[in-house]
PDB file of N, CA and C in Angstrom:
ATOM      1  N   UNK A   1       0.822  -1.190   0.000  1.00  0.00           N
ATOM      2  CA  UNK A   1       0.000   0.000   0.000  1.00  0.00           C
ATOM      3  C   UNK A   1       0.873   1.264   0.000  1.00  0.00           C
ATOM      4  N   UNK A   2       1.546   1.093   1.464  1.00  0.00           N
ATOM      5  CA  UNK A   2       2.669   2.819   0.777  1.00  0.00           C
ATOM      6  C   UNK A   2       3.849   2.380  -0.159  1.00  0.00           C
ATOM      7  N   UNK A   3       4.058   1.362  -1.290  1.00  0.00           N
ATOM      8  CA  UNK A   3       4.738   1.551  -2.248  1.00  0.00           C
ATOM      9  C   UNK A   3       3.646   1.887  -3.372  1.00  0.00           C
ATOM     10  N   UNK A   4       2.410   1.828  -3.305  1.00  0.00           N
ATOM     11  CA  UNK A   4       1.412   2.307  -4.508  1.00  0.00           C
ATOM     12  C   UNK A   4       1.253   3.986  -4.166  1.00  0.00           C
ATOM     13  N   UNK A   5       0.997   4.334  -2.445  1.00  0.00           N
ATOM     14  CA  UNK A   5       0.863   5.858  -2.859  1.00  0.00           C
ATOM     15  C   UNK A   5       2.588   7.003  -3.488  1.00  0.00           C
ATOM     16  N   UNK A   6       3.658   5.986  -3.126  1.00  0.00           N
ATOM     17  CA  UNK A   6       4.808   6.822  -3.829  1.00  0.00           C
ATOM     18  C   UNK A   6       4.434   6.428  -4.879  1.00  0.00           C
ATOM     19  N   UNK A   7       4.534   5.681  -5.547  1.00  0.00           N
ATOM     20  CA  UNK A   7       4.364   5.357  -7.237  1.00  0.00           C
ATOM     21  C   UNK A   7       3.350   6.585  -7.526  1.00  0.00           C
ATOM     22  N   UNK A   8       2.089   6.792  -7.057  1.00  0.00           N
ATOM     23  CA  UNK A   8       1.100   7.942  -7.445  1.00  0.00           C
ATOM     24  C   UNK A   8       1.225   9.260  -7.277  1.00  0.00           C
ATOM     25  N   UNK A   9       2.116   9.408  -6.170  1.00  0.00           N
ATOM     26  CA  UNK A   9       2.778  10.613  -5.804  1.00  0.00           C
ATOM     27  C   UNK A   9       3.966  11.290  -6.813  1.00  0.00           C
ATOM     28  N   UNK A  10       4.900  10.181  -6.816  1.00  0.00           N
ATOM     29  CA  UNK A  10       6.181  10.740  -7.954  1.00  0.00           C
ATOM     30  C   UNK A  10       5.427  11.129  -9.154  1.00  0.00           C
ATOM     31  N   UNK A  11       5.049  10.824  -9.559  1.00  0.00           N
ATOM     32  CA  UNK A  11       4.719  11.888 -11.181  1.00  0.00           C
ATOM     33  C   UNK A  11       4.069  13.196 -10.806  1.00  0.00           C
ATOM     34  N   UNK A  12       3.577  12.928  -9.863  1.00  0.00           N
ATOM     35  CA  UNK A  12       2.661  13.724  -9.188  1.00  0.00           C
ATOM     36  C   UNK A  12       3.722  15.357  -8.767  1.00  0.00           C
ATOM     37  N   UNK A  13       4.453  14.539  -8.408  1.00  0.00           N
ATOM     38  CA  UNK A  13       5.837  15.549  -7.837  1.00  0.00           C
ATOM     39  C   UNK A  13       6.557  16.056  -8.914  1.00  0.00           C
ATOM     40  N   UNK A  14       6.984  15.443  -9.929  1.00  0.00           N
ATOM     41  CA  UNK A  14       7.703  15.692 -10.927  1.00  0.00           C
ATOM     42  C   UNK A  14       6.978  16.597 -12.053  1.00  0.00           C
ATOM     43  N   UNK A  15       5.998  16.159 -12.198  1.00  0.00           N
ATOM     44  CA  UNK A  15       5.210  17.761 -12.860  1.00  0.00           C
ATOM     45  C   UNK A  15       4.687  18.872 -12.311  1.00  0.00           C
ATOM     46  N   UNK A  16       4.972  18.840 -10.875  1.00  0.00           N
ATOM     47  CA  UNK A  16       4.568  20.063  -9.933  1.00  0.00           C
ATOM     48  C   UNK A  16       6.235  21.405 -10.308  1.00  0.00           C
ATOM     49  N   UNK A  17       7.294  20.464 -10.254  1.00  0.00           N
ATOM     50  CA  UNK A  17       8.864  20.790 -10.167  1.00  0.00           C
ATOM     51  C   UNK A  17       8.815  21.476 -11.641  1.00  0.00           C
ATOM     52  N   UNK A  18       8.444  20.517 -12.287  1.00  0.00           N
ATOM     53  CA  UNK A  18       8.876  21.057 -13.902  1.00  0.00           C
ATOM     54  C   UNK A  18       7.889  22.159 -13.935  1.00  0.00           C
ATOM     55  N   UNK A  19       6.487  22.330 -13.608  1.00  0.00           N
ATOM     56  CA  UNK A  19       5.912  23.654 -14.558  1.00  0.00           C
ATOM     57  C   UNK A  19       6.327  24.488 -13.451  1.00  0.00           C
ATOM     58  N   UNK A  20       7.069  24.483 -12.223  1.00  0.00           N
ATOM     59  CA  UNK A  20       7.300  25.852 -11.418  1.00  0.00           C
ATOM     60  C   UNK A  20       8.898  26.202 -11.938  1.00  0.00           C
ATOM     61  N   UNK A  21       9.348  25.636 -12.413  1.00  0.00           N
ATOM     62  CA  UNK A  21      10.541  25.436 -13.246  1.00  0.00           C
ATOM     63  C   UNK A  21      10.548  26.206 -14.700  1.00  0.00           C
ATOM     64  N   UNK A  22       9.231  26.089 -15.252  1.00  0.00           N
ATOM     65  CA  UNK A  22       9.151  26.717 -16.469  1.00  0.00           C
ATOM     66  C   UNK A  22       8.161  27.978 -16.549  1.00  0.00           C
ATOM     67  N   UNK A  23       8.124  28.441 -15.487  1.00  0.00           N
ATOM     68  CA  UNK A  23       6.685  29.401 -15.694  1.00  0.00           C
ATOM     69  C   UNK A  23       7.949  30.591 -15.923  1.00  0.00           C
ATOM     70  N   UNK A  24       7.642  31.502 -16.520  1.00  0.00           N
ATOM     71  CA  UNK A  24       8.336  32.843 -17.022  1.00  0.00           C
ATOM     72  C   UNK A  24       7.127  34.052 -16.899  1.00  0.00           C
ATOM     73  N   UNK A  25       8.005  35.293 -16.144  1.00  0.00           N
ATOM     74  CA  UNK A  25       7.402  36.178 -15.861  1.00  0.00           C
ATOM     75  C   UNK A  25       6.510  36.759 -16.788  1.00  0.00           C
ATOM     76  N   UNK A  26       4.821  36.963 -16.888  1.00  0.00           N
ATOM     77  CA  UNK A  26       4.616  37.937 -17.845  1.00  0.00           C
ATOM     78  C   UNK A  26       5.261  39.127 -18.738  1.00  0.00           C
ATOM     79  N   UNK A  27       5.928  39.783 -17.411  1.00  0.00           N
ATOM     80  CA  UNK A  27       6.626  41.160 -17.888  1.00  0.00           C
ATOM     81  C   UNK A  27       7.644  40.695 -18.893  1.00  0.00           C
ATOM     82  N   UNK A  28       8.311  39.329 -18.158  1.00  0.00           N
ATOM     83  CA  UNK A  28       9.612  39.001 -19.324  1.00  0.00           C
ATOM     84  C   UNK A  28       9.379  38.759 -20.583  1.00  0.00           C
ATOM     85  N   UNK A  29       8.092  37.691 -20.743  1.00  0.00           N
ATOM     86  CA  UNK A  29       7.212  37.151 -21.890  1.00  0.00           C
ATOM     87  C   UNK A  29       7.252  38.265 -22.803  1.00  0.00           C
ATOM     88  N   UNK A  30       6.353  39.345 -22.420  1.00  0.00           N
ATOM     89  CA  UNK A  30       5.841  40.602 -22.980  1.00  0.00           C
ATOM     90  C   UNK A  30       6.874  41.820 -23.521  1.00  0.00           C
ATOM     91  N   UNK A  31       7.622  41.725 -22.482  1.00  0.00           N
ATOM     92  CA  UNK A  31       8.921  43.069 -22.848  1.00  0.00           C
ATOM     93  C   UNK A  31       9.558  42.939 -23.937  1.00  0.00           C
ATOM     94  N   UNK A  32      10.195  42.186 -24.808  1.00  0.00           N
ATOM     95  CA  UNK A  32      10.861  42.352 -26.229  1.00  0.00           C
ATOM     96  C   UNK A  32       9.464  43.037 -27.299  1.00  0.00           C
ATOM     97  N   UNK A  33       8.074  42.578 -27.091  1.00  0.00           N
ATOM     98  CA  UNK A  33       6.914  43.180 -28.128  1.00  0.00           C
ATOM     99  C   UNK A  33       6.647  44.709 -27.701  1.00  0.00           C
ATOM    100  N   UNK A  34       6.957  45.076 -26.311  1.00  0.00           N
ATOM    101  CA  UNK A  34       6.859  46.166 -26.012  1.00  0.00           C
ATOM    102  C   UNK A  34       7.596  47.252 -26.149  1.00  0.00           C
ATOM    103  N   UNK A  35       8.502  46.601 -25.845  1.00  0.00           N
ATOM    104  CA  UNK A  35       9.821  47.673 -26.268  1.00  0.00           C
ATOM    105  C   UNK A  35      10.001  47.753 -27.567  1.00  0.00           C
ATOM    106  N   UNK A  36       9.665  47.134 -28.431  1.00  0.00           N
ATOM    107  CA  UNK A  36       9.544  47.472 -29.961  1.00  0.00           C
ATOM    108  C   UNK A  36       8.291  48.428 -30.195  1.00  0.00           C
ATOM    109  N   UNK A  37       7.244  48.410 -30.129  1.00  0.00           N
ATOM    110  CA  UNK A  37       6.550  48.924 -30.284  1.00  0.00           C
ATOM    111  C   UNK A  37       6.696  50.471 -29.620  1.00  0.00           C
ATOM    112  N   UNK A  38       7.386  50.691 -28.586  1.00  0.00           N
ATOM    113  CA  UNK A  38       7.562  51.828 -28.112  1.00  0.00           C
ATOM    114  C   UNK A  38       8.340  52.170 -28.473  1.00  0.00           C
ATOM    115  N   UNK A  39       9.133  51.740 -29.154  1.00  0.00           N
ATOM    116  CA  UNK A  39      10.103  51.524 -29.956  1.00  0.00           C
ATOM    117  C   UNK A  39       9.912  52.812 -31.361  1.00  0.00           C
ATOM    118  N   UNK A  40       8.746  52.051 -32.120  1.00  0.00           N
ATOM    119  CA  UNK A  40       8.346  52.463 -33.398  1.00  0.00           C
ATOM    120  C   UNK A  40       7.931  53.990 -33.352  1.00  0.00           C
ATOM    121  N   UNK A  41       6.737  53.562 -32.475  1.00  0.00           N
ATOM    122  CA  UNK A  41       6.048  55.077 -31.926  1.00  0.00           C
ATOM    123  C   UNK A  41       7.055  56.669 -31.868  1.00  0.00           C
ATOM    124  N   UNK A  42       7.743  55.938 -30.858  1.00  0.00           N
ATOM    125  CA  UNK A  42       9.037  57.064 -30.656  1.00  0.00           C
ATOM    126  C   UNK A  42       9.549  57.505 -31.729  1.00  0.00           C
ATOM    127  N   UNK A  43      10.296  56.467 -32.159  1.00  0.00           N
ATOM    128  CA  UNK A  43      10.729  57.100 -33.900  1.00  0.00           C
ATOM    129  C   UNK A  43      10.012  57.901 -34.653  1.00  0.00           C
ATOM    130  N   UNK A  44       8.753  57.537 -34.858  1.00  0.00           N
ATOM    131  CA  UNK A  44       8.209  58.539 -35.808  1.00  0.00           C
ATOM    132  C   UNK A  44       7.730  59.766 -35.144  1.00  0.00           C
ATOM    133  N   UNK A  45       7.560  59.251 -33.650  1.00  0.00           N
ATOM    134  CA  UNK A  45       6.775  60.685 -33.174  1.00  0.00           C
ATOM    135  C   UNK A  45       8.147  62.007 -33.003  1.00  0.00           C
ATOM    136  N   UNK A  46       9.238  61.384 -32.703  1.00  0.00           N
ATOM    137  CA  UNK A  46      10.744  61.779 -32.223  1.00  0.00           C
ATOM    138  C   UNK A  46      11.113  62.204 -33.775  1.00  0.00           C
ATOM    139  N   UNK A  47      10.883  61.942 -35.232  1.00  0.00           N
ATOM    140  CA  UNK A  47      11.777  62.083 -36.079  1.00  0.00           C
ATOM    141  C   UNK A  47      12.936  61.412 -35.988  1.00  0.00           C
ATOM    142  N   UNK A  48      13.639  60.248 -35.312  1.00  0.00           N
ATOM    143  CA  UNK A  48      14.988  59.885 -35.018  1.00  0.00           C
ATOM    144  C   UNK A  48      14.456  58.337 -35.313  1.00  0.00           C
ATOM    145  N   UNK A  49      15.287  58.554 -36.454  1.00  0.00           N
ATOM    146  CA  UNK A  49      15.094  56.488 -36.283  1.00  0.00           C
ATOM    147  C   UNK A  49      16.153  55.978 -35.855  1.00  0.00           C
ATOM    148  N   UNK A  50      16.783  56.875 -35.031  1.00  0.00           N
ATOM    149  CA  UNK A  50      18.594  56.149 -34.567  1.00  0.00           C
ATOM    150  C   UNK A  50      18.142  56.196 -33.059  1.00  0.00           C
ATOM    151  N   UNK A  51      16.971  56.439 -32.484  1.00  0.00           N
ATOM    152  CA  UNK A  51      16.284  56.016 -30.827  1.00  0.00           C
ATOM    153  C   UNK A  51      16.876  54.773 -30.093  1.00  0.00           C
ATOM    154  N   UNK A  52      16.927  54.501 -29.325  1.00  0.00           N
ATOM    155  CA  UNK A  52      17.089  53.485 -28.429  1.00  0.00           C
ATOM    156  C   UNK A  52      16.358  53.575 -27.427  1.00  0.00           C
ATOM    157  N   UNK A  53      15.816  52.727 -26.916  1.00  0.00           N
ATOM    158  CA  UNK A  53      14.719  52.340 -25.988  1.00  0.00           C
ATOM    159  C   UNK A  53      15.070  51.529 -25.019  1.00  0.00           C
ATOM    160  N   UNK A  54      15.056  51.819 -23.541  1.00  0.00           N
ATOM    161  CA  UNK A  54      15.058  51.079 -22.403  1.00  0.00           C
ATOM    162  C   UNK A  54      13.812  50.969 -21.324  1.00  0.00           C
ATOM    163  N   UNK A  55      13.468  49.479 -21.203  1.00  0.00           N
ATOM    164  CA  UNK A  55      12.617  49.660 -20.203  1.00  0.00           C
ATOM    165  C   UNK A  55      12.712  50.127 -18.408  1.00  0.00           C
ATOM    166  N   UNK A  56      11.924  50.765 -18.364  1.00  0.00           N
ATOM    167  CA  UNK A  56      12.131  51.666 -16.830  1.00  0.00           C
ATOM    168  C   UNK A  56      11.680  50.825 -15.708  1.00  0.00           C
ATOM    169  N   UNK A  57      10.632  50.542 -15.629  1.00  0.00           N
ATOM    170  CA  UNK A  57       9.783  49.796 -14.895  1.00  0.00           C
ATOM    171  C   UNK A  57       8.706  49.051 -15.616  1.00  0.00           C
ATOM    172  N   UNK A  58       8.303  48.092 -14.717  1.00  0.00           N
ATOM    173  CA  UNK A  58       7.946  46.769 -15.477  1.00  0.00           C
ATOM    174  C   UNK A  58       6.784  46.108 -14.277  1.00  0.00           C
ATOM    175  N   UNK A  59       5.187  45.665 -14.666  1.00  0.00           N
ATOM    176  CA  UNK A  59       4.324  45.149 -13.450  1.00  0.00           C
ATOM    177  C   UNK A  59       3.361  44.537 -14.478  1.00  0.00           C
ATOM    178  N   UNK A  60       2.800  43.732 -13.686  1.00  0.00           N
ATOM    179  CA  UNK A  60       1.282  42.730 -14.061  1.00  0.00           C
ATOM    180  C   UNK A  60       0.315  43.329 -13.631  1.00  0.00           C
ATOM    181  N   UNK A  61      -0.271  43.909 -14.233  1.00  0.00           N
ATOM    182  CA  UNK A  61      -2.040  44.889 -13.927  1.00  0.00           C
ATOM    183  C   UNK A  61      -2.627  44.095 -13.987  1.00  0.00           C
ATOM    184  N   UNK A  62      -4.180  44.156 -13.454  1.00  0.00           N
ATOM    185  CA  UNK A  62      -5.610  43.327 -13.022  1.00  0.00           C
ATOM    186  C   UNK A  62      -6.206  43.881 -14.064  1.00  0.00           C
ATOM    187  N   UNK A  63      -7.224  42.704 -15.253  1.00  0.00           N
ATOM    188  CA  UNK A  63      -7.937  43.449 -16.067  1.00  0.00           C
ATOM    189  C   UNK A  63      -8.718  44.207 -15.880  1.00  0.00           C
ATOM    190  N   UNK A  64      -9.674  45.246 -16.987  1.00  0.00           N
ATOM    191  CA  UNK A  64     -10.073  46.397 -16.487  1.00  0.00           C
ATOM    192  C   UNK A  64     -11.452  45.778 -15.924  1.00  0.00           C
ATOM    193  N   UNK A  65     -11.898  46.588 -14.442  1.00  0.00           N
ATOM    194  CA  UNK A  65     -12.920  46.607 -13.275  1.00  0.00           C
ATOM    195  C   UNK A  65     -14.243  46.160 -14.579  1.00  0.00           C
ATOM    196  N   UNK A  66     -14.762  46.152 -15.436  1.00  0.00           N
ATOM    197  CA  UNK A  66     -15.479  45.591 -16.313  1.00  0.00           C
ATOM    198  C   UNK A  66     -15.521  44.204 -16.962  1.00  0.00           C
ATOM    199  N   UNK A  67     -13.989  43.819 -17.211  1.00  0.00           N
ATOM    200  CA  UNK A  67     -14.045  42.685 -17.332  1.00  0.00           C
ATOM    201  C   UNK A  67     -13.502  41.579 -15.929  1.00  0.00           C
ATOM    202  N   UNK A  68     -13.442  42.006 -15.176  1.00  0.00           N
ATOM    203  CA  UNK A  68     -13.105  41.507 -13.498  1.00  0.00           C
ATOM    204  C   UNK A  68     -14.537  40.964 -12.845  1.00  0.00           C
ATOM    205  N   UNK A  69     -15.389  41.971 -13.497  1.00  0.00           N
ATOM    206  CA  UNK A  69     -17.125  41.777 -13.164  1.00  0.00           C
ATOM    207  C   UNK A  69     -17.991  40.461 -14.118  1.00  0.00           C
ATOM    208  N   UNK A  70     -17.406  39.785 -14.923  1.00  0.00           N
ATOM    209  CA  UNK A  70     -17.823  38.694 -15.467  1.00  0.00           C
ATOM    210  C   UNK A  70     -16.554  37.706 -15.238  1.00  0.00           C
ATOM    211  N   UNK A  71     -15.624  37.849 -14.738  1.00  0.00           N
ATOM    212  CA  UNK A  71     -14.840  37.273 -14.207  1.00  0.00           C
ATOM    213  C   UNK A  71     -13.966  36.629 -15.617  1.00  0.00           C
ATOM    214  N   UNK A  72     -13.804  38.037 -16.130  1.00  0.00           N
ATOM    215  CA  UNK A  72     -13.373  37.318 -17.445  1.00  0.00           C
ATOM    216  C   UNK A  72     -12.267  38.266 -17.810  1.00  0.00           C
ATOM    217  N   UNK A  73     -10.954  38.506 -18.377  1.00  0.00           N
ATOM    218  CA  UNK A  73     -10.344  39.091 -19.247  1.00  0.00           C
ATOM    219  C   UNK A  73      -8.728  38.723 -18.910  1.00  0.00           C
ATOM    220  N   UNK A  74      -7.616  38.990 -19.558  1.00  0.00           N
ATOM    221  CA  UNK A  74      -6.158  38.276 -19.677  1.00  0.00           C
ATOM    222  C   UNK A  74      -5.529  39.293 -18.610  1.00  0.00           C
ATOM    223  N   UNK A  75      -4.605  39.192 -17.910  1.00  0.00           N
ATOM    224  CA  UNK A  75      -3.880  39.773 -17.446  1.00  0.00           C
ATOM    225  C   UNK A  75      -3.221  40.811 -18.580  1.00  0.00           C
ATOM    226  N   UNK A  76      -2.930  42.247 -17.812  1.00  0.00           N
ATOM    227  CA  UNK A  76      -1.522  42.866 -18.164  1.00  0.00           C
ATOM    228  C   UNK A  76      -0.562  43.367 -18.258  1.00  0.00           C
ATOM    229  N   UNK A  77       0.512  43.568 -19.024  1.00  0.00           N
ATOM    230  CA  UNK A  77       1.676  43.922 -18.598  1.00  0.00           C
ATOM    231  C   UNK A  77       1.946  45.539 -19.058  1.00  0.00           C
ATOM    232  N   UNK A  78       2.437  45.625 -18.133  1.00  0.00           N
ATOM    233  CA  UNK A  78       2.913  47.658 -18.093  1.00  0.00           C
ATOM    234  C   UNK A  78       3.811  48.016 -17.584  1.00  0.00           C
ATOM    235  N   UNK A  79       4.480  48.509 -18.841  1.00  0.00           N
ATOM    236  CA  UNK A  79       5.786  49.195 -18.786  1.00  0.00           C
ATOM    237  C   UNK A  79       5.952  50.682 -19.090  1.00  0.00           C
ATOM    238  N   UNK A  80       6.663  50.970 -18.504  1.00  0.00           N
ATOM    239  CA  UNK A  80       7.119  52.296 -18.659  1.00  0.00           C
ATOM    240  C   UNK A  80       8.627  52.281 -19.097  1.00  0.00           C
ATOM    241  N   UNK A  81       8.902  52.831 -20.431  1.00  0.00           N
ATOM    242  CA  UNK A  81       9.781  52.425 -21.229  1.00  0.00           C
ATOM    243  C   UNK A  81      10.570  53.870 -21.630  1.00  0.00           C
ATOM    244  N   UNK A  82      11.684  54.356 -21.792  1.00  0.00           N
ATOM    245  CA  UNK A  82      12.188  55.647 -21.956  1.00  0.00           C
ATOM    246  C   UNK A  82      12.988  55.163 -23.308  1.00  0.00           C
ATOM    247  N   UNK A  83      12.872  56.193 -24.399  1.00  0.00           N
ATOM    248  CA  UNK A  83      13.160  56.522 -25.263  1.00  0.00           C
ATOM    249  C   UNK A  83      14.362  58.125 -25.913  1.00  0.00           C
ATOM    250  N   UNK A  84      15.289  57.650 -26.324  1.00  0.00           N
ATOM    251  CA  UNK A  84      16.059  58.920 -25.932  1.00  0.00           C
ATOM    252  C   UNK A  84      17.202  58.641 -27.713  1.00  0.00           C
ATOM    253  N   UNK A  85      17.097  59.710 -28.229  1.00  0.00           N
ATOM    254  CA  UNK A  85      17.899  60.402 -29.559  1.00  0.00           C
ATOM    255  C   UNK A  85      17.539  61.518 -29.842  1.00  0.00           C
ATOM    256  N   UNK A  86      18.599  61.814 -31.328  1.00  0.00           N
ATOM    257  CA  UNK A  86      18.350  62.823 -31.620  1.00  0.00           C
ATOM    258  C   UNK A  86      18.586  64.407 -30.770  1.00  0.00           C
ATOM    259  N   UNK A  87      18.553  64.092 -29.384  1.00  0.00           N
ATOM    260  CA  UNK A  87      19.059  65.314 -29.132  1.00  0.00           C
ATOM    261  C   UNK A  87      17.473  65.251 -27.848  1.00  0.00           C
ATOM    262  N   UNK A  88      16.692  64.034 -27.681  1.00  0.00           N
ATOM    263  CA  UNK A  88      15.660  64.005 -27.201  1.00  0.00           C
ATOM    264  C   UNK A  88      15.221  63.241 -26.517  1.00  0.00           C
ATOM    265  N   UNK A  89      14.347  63.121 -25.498  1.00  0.00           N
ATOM    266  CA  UNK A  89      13.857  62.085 -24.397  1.00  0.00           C
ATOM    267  C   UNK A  89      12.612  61.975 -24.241  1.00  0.00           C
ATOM    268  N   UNK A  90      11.862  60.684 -24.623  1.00  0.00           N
ATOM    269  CA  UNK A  90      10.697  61.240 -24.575  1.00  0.00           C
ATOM    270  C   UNK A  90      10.240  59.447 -23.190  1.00  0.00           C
ATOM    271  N   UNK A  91       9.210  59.734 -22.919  1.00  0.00           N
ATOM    272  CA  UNK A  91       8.637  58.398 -21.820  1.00  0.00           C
ATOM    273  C   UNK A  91       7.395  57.834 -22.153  1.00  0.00           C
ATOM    274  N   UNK A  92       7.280  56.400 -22.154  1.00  0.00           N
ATOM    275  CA  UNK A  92       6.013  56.081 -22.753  1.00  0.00           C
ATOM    276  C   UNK A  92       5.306  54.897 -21.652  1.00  0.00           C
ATOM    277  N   UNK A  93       3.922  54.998 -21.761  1.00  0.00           N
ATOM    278  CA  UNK A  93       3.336  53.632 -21.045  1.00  0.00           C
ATOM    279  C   UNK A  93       3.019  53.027 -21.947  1.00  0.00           C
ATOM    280  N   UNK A  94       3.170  51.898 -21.674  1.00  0.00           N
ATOM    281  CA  UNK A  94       3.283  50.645 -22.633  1.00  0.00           C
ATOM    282  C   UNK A  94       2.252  49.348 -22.035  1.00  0.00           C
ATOM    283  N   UNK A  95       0.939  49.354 -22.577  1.00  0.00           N
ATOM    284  CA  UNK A  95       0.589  48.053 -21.978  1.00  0.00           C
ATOM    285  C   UNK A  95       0.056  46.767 -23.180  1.00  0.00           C
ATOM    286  N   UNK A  96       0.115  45.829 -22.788  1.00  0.00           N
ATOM    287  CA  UNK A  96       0.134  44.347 -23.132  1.00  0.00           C
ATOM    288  C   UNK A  96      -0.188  43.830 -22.962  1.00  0.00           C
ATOM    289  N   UNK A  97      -1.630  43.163 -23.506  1.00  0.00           N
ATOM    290  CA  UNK A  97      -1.994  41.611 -22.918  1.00  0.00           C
ATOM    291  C   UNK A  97      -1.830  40.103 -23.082  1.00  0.00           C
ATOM    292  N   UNK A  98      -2.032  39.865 -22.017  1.00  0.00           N
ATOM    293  CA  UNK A  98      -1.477  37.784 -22.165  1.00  0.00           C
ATOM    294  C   UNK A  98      -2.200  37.707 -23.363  1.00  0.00           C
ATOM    295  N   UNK A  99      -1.480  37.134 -24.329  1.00  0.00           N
ATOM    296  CA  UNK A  99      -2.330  36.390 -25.346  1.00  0.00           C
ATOM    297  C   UNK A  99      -2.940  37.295 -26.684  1.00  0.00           C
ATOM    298  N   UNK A 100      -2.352  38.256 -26.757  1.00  0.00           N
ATOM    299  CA  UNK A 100      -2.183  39.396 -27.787  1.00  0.00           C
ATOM    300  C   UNK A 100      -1.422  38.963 -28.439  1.00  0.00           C
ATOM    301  N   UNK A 101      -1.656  39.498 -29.880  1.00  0.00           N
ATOM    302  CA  UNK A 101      -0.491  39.862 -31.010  1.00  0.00           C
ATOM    303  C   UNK A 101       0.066  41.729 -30.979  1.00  0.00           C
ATOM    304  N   UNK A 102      -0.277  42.369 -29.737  1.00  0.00           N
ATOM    305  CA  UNK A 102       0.167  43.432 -29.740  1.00  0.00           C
ATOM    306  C   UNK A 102       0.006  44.749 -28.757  1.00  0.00           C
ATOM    307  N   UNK A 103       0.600  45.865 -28.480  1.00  0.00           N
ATOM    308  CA  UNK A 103       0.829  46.785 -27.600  1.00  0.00           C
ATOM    309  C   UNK A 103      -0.687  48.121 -27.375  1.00  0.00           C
ATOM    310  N   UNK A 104      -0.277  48.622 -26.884  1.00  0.00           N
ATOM    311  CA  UNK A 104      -0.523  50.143 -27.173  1.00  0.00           C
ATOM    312  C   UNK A 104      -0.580  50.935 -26.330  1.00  0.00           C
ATOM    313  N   UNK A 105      -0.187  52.308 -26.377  1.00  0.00           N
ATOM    314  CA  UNK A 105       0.407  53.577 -25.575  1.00  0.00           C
ATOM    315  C   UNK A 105      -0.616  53.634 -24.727  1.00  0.00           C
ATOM    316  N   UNK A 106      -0.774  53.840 -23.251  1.00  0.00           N
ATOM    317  CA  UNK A 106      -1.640  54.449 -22.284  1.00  0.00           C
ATOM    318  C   UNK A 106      -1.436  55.942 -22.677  1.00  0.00           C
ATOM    319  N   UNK A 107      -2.656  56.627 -22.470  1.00  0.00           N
ATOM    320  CA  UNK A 107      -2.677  58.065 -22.501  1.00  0.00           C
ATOM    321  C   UNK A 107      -2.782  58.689 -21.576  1.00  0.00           C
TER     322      UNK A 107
END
């Protein structure tokens, strides 16, 4: 009997290890699509397509209080990303959702 509950247990254990092993931060997931995109923006809004972009700060937001109320919508990610050429600095919010093909500027 307790050589059947280890036998049921070990796999049991071994896929608990591996997906806490493989889970990767939203922000990390998300930050290379973001920083491009804030990326783009800048450039054209800046005139400088020689910009470089660093992210500033980086968090997982709660979807918006509307979709929280059907208990429904993706997490997201928000960055605040600084942009600087040309002779110029400009700062952008940057948010992202799980499971998007894409960004867009908070205003």
């Amino acid at each position: 009997m307790m050589k059947t509950k280890l036998l049921w247990m070990l796999p049991v254990a071994v896929l608990l290890g591996i997906s806490a092993c493989n889970s990767t931060p939203l922000t990390t997931t998300l930050q290379p699509m973001a920083t491009d995109f804030a990326l783009k923006r800048a450039r054209f809004d800046m005139n400088c397509p020689t910009a470089t972009a660093s992210v500033l700060t980086s968090e997982v937001i709660q979807p918006p209080a509307r979709a929280l109320m059907i208990n429904q919508g993706p997490e997201r990610a928000q960055y605040t990303i600084g942009v600087s050429g040309c002779g110029q600095r400009e700062t952008l919010q940057v948010l992202c959702a799980q499971g998007s093909d894409g960004c867009f500027v908070a205003q």
